[in-house]
C-alpha atoms as a PDB file:
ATOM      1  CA  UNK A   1      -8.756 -40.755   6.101  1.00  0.00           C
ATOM      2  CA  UNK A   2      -6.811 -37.764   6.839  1.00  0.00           C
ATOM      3  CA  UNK A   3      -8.579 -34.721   7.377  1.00  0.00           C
ATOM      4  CA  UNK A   4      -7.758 -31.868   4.249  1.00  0.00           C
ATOM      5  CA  UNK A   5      -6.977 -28.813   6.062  1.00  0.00           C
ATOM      6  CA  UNK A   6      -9.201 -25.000   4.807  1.00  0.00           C
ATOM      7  CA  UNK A   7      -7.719 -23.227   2.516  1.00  0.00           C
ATOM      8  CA  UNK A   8      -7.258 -19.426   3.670  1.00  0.00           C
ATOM      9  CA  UNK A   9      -6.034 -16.255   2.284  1.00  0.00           C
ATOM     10  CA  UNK A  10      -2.116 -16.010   3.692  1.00  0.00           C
ATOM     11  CA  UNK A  11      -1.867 -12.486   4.328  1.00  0.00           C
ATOM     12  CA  UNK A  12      -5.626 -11.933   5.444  1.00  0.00           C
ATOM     13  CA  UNK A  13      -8.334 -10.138   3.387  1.00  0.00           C
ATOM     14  CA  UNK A  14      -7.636  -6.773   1.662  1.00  0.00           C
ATOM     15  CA  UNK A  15      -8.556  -3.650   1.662  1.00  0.00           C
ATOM     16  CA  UNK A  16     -10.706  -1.602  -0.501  1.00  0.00           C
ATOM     17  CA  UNK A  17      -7.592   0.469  -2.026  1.00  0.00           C
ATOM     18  CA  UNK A  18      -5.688  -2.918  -2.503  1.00  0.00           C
ATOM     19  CA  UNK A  19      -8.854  -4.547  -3.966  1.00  0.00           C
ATOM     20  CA  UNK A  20      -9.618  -1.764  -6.348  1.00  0.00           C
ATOM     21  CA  UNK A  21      -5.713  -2.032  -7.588  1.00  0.00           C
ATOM     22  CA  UNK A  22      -5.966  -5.631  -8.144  1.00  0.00           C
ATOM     23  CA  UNK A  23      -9.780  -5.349  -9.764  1.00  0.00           C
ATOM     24  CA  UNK A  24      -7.536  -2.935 -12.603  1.00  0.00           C
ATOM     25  CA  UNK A  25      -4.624  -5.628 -13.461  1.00  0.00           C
ATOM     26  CA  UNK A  26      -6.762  -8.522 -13.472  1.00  0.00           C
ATOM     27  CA  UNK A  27      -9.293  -6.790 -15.587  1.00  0.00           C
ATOM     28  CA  UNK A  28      -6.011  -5.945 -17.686  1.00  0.00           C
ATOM     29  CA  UNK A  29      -5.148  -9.773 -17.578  1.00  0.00           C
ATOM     30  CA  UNK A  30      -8.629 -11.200 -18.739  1.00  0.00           C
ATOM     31  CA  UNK A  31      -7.838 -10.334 -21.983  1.00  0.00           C
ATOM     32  CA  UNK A  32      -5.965 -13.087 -24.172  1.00  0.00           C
ATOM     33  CA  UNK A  33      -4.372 -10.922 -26.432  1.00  0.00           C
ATOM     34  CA  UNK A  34      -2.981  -8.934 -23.363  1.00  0.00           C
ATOM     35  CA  UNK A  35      -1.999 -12.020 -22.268  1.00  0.00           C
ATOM     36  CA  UNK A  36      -0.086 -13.027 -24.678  1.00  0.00           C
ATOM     37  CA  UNK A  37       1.477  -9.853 -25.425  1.00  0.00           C
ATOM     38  CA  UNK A  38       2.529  -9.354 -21.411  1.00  0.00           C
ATOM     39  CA  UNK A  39       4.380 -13.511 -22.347  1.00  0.00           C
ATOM     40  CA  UNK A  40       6.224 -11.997 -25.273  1.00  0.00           C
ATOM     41  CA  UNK A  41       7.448  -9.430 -22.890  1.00  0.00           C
ATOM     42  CA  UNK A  42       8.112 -11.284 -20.232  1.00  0.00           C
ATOM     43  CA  UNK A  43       9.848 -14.000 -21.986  1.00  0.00           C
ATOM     44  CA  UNK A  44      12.927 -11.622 -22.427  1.00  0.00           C
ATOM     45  CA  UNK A  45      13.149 -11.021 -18.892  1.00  0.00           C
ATOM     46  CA  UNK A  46      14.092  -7.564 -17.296  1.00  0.00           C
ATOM     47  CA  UNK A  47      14.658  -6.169 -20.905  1.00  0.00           C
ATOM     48  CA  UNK A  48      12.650  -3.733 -22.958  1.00  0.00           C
ATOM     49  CA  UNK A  49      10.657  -4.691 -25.936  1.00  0.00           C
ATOM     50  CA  UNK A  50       9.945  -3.101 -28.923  1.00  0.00           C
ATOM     51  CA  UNK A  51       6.362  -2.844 -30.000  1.00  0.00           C
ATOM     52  CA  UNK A  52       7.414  -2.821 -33.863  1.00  0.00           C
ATOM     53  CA  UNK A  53       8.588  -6.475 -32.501  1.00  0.00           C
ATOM     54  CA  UNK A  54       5.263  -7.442 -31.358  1.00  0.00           C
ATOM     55  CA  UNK A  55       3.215  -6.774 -34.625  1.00  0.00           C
ATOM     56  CA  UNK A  56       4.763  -9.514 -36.790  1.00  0.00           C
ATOM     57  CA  UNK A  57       5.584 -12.168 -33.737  1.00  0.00           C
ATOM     58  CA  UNK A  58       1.331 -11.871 -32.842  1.00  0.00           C
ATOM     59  CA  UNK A  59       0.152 -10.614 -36.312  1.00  0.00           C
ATOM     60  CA  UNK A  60      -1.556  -7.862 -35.160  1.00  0.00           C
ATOM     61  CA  UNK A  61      -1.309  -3.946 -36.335  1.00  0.00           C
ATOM     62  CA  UNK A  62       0.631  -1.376 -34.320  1.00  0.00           C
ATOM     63  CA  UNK A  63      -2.383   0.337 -33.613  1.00  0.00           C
ATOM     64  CA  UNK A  64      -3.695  -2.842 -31.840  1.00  0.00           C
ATOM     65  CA  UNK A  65      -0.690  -3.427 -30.501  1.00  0.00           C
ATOM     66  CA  UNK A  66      -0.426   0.137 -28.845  1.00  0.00           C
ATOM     67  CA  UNK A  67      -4.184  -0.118 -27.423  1.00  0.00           C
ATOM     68  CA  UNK A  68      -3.729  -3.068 -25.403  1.00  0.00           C
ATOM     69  CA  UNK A  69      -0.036  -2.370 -24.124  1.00  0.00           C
ATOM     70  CA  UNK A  70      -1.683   1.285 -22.943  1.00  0.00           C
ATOM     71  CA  UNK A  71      -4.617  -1.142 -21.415  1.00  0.00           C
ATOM     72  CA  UNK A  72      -1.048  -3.047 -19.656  1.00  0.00           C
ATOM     73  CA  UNK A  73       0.255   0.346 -18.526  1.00  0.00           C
ATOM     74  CA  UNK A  74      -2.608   2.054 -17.257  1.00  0.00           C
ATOM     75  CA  UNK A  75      -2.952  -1.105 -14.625  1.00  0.00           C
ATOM     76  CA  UNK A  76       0.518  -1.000 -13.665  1.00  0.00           C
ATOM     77  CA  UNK A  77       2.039  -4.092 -14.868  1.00  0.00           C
ATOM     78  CA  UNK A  78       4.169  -2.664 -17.818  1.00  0.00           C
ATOM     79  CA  UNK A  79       6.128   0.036 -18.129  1.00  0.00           C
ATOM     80  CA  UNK A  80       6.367   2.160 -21.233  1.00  0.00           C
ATOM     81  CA  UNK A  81       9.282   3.842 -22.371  1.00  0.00           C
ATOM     82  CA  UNK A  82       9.494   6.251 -25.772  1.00  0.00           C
ATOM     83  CA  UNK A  83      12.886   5.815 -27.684  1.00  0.00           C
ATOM     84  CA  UNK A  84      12.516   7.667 -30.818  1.00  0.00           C
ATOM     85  CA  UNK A  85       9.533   7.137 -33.042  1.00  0.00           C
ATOM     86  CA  UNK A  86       8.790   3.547 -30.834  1.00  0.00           C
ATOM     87  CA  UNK A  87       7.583   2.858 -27.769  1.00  0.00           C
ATOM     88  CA  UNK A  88       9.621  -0.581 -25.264  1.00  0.00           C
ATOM     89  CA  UNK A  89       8.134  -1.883 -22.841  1.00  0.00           C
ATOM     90  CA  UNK A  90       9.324  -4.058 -19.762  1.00  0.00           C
ATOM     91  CA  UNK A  91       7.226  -6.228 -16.731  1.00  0.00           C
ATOM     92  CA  UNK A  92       6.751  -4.477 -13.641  1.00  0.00           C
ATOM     93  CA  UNK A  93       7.743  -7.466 -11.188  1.00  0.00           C
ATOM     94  CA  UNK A  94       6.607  -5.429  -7.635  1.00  0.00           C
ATOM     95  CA  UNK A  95       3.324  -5.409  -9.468  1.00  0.00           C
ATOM     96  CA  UNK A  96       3.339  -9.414 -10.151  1.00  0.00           C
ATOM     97  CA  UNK A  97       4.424  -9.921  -6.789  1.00  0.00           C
ATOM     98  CA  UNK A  98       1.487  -8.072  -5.189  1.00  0.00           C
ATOM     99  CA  UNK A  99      -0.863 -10.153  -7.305  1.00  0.00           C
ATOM    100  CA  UNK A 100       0.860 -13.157  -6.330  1.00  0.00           C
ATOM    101  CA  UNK A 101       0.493 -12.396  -2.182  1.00  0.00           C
ATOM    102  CA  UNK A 102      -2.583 -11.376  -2.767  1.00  0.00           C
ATOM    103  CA  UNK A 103      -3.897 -14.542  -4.388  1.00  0.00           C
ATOM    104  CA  UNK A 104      -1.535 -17.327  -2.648  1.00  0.00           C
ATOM    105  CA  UNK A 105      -3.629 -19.856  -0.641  1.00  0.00           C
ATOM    106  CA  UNK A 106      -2.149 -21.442   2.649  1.00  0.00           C
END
């Protein structure tokens, strides 16, 4: 039988600033409709997204739309950007990326 070998943090524990930053997005993230909002975004890559495209797609109202996307912001994994009367939004990938260190097992 071959020995399995521990599974450890790559890049070593973090600190409290780091662990308070990642406590906000994945409290951000444990919500499904977030979730599936951040997919619709994401799913058209490094472009902006309308939010008057997101209440049909998810059948949801704009102003249930607009709370969870500020939820999105105000962790740092969106972007918000004001064209007119609506608001686009696009993925922050640095901030994905930082999750993604953070949680990657060697």
């Amino acid at each position: 039988m071959v020995a399995q070998e521990c599974c450890s943090l790559t890049n070593g524990p973090i600190g409290a600033d780091e662990a308070q930053r990642a406590a906000g997005m994945l409290k951000a993230l444990a919500d499904p409709m977030r979730l599936r909002l951040l997919s619709h975004i994401a799913a058209q890559g490094c472009g902006a997204v309308c939010a008057c495209d997101l209440t049909d797609e998810l059948g949801i109202s704009q102003p249930t739309v607009s709370h969870h996307m500020k939820k999105l912001v105000d962790a740092g994994l969106l972007t918000r950007e004001q064209r007119g009367k609506w608001a686009h939004y696009s993925v922050v990938p640095e901030a994905f990326a930082g999750l993604r260190r953070m949680l990657e097992l060697g």
